[in-house]
PDB file of N, CA and C in Angstrom:
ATOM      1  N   UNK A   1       0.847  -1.154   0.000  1.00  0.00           N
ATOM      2  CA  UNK A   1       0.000   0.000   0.000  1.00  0.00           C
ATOM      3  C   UNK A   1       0.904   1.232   0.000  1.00  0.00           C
ATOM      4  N   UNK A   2       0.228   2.422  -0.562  1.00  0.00           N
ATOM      5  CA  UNK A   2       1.151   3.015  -0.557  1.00  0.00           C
ATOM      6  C   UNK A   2       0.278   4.523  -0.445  1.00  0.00           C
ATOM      7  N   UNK A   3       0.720   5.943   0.567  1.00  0.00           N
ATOM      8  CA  UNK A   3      -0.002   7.183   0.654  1.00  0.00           C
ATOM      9  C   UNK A   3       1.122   8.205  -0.131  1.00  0.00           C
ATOM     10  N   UNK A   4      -0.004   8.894  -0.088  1.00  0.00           N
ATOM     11  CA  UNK A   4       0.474  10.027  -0.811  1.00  0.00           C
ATOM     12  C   UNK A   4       0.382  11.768  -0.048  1.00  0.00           C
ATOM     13  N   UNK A   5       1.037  12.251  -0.067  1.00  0.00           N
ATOM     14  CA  UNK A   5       0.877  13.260   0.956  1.00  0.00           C
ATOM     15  C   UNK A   5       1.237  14.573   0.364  1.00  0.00           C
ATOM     16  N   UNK A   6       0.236  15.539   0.280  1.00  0.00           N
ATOM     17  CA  UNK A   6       0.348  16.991  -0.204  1.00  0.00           C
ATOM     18  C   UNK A   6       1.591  17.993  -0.119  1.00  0.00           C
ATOM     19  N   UNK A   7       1.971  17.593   0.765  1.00  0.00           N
ATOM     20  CA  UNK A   7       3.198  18.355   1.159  1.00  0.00           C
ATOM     21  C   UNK A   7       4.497  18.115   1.448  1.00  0.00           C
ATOM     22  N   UNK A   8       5.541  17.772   0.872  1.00  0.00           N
ATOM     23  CA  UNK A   8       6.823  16.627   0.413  1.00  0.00           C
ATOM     24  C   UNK A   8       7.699  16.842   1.820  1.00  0.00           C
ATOM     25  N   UNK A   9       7.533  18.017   2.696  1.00  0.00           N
ATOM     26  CA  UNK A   9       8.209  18.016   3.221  1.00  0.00           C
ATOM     27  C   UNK A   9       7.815  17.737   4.556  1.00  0.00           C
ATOM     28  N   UNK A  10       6.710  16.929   4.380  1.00  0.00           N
ATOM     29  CA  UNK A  10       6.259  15.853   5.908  1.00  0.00           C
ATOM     30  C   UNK A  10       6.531  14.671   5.443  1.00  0.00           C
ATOM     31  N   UNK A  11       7.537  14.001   4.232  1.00  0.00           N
ATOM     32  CA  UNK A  11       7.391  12.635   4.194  1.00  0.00           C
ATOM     33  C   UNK A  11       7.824  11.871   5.440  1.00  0.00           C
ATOM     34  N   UNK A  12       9.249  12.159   5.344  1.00  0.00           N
ATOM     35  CA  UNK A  12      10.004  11.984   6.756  1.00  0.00           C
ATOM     36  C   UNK A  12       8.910  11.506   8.082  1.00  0.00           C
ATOM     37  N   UNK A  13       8.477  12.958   8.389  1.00  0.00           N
ATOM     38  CA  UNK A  13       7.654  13.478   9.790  1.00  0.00           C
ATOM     39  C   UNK A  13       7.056  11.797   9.570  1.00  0.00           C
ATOM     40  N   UNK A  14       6.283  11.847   8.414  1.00  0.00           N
ATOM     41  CA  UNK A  14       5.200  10.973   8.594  1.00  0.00           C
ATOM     42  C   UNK A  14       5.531   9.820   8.469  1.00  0.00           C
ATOM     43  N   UNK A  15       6.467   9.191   8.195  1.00  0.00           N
ATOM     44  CA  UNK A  15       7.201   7.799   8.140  1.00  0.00           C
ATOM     45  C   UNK A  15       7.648   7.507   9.570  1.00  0.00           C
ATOM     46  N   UNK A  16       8.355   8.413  10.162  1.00  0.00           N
ATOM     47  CA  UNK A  16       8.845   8.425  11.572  1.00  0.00           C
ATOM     48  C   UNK A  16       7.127   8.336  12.800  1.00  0.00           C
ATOM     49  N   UNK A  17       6.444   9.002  12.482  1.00  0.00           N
ATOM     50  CA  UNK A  17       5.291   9.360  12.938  1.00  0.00           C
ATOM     51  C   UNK A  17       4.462   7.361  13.031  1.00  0.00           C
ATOM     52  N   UNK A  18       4.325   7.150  11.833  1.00  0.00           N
ATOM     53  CA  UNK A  18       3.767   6.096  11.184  1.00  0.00           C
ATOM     54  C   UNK A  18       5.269   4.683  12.376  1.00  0.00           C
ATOM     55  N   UNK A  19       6.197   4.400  12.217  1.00  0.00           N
ATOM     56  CA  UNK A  19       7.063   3.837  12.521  1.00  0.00           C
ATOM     57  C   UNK A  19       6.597   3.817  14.345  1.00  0.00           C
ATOM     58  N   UNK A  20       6.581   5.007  14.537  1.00  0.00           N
ATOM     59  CA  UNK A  20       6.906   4.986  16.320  1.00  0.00           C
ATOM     60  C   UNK A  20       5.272   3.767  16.708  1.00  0.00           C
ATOM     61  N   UNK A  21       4.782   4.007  15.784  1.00  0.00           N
ATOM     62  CA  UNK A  21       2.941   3.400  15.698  1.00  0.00           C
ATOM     63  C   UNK A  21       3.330   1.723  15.761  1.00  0.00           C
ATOM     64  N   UNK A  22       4.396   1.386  15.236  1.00  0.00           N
ATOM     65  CA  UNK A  22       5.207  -0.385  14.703  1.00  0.00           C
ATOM     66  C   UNK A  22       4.321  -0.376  13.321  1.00  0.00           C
ATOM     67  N   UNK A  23       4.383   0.526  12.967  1.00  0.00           N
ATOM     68  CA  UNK A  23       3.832   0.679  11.439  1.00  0.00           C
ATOM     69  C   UNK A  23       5.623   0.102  10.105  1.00  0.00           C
ATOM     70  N   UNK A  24       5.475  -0.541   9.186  1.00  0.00           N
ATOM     71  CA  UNK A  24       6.244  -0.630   8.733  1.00  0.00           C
ATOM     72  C   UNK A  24       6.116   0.763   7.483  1.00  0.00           C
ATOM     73  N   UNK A  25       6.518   1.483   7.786  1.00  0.00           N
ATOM     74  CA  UNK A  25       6.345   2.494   6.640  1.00  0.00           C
ATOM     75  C   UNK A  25       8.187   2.949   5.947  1.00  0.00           C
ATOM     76  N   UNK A  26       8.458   2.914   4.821  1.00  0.00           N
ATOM     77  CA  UNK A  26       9.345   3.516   4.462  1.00  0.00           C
ATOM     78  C   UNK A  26       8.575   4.963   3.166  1.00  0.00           C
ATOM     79  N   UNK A  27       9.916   5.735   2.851  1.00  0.00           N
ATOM     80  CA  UNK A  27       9.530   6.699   1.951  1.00  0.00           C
ATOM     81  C   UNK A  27      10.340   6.258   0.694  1.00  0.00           C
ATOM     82  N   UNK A  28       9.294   6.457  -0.286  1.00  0.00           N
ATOM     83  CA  UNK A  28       9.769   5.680  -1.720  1.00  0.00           C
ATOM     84  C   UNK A  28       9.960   7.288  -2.171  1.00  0.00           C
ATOM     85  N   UNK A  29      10.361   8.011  -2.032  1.00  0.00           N
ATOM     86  CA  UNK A  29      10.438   9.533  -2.835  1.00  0.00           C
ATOM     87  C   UNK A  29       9.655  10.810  -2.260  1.00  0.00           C
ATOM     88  N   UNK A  30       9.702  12.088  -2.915  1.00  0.00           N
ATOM     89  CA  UNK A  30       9.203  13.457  -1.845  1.00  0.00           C
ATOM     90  C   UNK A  30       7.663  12.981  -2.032  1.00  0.00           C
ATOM     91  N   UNK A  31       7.037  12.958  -1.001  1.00  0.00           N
ATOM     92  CA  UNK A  31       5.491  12.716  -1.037  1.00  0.00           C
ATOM     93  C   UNK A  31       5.000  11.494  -1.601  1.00  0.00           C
ATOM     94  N   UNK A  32       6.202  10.311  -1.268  1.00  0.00           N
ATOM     95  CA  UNK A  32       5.297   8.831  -1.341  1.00  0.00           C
ATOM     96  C   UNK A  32       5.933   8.270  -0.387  1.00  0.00           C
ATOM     97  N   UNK A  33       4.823   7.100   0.445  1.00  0.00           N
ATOM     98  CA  UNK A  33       5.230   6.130   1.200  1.00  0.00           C
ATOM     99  C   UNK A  33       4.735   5.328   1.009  1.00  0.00           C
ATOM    100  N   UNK A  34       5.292   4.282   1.041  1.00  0.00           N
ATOM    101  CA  UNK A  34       4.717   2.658   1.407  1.00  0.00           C
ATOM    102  C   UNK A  34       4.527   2.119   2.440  1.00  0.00           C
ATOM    103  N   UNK A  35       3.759   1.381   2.219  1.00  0.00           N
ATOM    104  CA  UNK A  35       3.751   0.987   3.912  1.00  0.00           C
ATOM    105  C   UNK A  35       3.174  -0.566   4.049  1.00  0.00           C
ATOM    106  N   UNK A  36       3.638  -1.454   4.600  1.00  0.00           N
ATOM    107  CA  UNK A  36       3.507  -2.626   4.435  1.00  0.00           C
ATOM    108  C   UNK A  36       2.178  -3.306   5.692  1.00  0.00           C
ATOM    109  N   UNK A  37       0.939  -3.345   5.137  1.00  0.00           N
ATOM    110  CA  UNK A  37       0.036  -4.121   6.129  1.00  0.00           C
ATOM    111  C   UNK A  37      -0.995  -5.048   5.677  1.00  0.00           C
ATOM    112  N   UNK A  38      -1.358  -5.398   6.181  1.00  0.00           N
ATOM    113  CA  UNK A  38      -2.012  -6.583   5.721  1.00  0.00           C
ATOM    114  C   UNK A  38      -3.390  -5.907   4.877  1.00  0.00           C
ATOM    115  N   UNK A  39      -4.504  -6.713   3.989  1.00  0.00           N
ATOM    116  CA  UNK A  39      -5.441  -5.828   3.507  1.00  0.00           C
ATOM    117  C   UNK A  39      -6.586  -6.572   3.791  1.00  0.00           C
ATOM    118  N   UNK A  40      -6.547  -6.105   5.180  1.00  0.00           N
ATOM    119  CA  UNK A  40      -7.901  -6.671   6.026  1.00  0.00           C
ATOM    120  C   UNK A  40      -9.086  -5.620   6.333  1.00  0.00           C
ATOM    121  N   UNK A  41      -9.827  -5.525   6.792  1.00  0.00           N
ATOM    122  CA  UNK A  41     -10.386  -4.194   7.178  1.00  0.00           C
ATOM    123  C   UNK A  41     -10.123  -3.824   8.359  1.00  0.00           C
ATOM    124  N   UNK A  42      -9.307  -4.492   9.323  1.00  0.00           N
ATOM    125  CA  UNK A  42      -8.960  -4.347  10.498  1.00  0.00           C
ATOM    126  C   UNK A  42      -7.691  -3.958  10.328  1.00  0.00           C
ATOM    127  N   UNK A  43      -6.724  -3.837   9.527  1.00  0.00           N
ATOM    128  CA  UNK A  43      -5.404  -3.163   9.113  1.00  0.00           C
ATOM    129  C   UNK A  43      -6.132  -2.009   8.446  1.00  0.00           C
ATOM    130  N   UNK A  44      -7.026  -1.799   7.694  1.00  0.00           N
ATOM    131  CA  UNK A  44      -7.514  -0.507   7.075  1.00  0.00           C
ATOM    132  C   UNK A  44      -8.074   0.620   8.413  1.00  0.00           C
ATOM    133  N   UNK A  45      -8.801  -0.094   8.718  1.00  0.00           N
ATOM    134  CA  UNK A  45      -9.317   0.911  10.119  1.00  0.00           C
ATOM    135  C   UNK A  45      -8.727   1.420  11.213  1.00  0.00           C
ATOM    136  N   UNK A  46      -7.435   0.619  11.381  1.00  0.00           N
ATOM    137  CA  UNK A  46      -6.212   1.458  12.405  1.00  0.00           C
ATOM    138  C   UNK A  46      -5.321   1.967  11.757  1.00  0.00           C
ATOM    139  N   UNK A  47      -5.178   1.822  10.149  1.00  0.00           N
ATOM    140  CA  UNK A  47      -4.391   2.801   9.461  1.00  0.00           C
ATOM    141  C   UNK A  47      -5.239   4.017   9.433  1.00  0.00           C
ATOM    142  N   UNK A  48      -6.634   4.334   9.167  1.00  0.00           N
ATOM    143  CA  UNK A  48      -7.468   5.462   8.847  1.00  0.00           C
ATOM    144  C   UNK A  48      -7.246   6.026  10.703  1.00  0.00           C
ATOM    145  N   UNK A  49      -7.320   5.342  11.601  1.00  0.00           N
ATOM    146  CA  UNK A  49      -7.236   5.583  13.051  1.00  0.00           C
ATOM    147  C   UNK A  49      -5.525   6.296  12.726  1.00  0.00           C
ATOM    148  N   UNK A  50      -4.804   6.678  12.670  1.00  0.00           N
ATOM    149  CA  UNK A  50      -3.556   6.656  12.662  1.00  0.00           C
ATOM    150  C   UNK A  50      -3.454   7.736  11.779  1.00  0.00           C
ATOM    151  N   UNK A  51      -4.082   7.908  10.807  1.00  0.00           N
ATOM    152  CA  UNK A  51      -4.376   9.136   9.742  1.00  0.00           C
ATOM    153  C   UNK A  51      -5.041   9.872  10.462  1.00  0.00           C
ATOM    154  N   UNK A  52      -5.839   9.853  11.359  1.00  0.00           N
ATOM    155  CA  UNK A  52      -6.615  11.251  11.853  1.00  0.00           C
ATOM    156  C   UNK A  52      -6.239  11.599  12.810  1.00  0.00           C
ATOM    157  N   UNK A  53      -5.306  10.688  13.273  1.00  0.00           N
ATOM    158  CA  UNK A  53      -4.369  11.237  14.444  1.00  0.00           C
ATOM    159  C   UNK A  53      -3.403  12.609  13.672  1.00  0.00           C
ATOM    160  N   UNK A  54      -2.722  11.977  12.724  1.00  0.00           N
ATOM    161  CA  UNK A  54      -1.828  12.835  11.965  1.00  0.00           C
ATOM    162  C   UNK A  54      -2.720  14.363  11.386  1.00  0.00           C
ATOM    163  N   UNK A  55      -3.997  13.944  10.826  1.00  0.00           N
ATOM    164  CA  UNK A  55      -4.944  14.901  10.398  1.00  0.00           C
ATOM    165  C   UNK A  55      -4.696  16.186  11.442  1.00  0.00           C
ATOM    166  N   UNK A  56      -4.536  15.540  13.243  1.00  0.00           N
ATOM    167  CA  UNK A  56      -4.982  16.672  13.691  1.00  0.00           C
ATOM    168  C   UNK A  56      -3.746  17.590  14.393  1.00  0.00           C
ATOM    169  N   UNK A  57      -2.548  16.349  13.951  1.00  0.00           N
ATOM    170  CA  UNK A  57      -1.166  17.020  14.570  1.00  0.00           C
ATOM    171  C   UNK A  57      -0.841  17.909  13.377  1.00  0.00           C
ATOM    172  N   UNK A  58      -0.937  17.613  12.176  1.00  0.00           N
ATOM    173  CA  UNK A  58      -0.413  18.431  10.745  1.00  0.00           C
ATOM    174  C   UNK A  58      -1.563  18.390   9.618  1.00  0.00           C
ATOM    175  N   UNK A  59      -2.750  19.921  10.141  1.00  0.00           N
ATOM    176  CA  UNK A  59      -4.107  19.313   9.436  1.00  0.00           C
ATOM    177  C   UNK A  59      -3.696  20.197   8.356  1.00  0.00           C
ATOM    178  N   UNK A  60      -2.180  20.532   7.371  1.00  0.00           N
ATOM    179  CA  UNK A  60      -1.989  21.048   6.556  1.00  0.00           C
ATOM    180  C   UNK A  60      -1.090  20.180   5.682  1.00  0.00           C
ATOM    181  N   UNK A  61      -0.812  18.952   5.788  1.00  0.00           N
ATOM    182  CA  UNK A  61      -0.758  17.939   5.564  1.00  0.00           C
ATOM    183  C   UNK A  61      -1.586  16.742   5.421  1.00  0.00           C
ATOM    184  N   UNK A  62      -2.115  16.850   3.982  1.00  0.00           N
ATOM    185  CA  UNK A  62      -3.248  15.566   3.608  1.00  0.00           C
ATOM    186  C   UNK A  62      -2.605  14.350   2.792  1.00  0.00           C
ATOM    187  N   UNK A  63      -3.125  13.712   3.647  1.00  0.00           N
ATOM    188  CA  UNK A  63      -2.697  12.218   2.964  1.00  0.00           C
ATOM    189  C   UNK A  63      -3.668  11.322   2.109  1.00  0.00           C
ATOM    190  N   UNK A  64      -3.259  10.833   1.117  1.00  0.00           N
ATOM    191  CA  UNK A  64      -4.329   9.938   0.443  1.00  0.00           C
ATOM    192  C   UNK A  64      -4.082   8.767   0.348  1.00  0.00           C
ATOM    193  N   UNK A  65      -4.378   7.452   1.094  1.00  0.00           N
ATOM    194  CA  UNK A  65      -4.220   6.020   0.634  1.00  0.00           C
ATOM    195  C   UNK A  65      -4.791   5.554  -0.670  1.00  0.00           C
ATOM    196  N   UNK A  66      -3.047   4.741  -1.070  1.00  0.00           N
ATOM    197  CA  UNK A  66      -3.675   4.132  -2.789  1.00  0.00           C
ATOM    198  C   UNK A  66      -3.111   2.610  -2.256  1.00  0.00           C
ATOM    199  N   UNK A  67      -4.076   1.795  -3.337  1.00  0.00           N
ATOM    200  CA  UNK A  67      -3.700   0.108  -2.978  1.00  0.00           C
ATOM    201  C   UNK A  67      -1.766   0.314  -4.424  1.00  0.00           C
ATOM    202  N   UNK A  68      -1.782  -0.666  -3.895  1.00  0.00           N
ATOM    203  CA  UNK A  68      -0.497  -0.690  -4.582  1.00  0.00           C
ATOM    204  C   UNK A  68      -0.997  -0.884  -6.209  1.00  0.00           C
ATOM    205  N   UNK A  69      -2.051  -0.761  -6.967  1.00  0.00           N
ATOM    206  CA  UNK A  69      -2.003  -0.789  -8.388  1.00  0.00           C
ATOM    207  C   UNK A  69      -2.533   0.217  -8.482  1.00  0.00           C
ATOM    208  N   UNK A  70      -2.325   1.051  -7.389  1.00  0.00           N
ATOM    209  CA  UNK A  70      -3.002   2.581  -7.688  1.00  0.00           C
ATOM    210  C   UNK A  70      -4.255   2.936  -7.624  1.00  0.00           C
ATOM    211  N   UNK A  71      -5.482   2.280  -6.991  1.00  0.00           N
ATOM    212  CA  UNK A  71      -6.849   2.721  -6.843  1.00  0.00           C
ATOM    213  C   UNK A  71      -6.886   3.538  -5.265  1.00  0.00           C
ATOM    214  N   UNK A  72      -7.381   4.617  -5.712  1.00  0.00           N
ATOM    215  CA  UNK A  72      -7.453   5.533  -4.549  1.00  0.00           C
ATOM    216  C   UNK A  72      -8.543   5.310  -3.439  1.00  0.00           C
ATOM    217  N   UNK A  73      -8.186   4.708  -2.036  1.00  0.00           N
ATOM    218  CA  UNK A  73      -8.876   4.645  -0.958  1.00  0.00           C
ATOM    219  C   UNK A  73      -9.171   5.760  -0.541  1.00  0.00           C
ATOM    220  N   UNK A  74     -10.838   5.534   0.303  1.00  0.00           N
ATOM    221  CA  UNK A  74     -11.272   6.716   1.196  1.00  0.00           C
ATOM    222  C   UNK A  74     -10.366   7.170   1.646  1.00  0.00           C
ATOM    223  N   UNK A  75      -9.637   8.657   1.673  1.00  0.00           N
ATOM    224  CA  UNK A  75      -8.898   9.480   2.317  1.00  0.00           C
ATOM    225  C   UNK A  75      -9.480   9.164   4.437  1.00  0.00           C
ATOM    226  N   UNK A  76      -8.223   9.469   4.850  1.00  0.00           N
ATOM    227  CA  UNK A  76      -8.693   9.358   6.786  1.00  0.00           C
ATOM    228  C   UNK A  76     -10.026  10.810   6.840  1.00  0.00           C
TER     229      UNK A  76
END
């Protein structure tokens, strides 16, 4: 899976952010991450839990989840 984030210069923030969580997230480039979880709805719903956390620490920073062939998930 992989997000996408408006503003290149929270990739970092948000990989580190995502990580401290035991999130496996790395940054594939300015404003992409991957992130490795299972595609359950119970891995979807504590990733969206985990996005609105971030929503409200950096709500100038939007993130968009895509499945890895690129179909765009409900935003957090």
């Amino acid at each position: 899976m992989q997000l996408r984030i408006s503003d290149p210069g929270y990739t970092e923030r948000l990989v580190n952010f995502l990580r401290s969580l035991g999130q496996a997230a790395t940054a594939g480039g300015p404003g992409l991450l991957r992130i490795d979880i299972p595609s359950t709805e119970d891995a979807l719903v504590e990733l969206g839990i985990y996005l609105r956390v971030w929503k409200v620490l950096y709500p100038d920073a939007d993130v968009q989840v895509e499945n890895v062939d690129g179909d765009e998930l409900p935003a957090a």
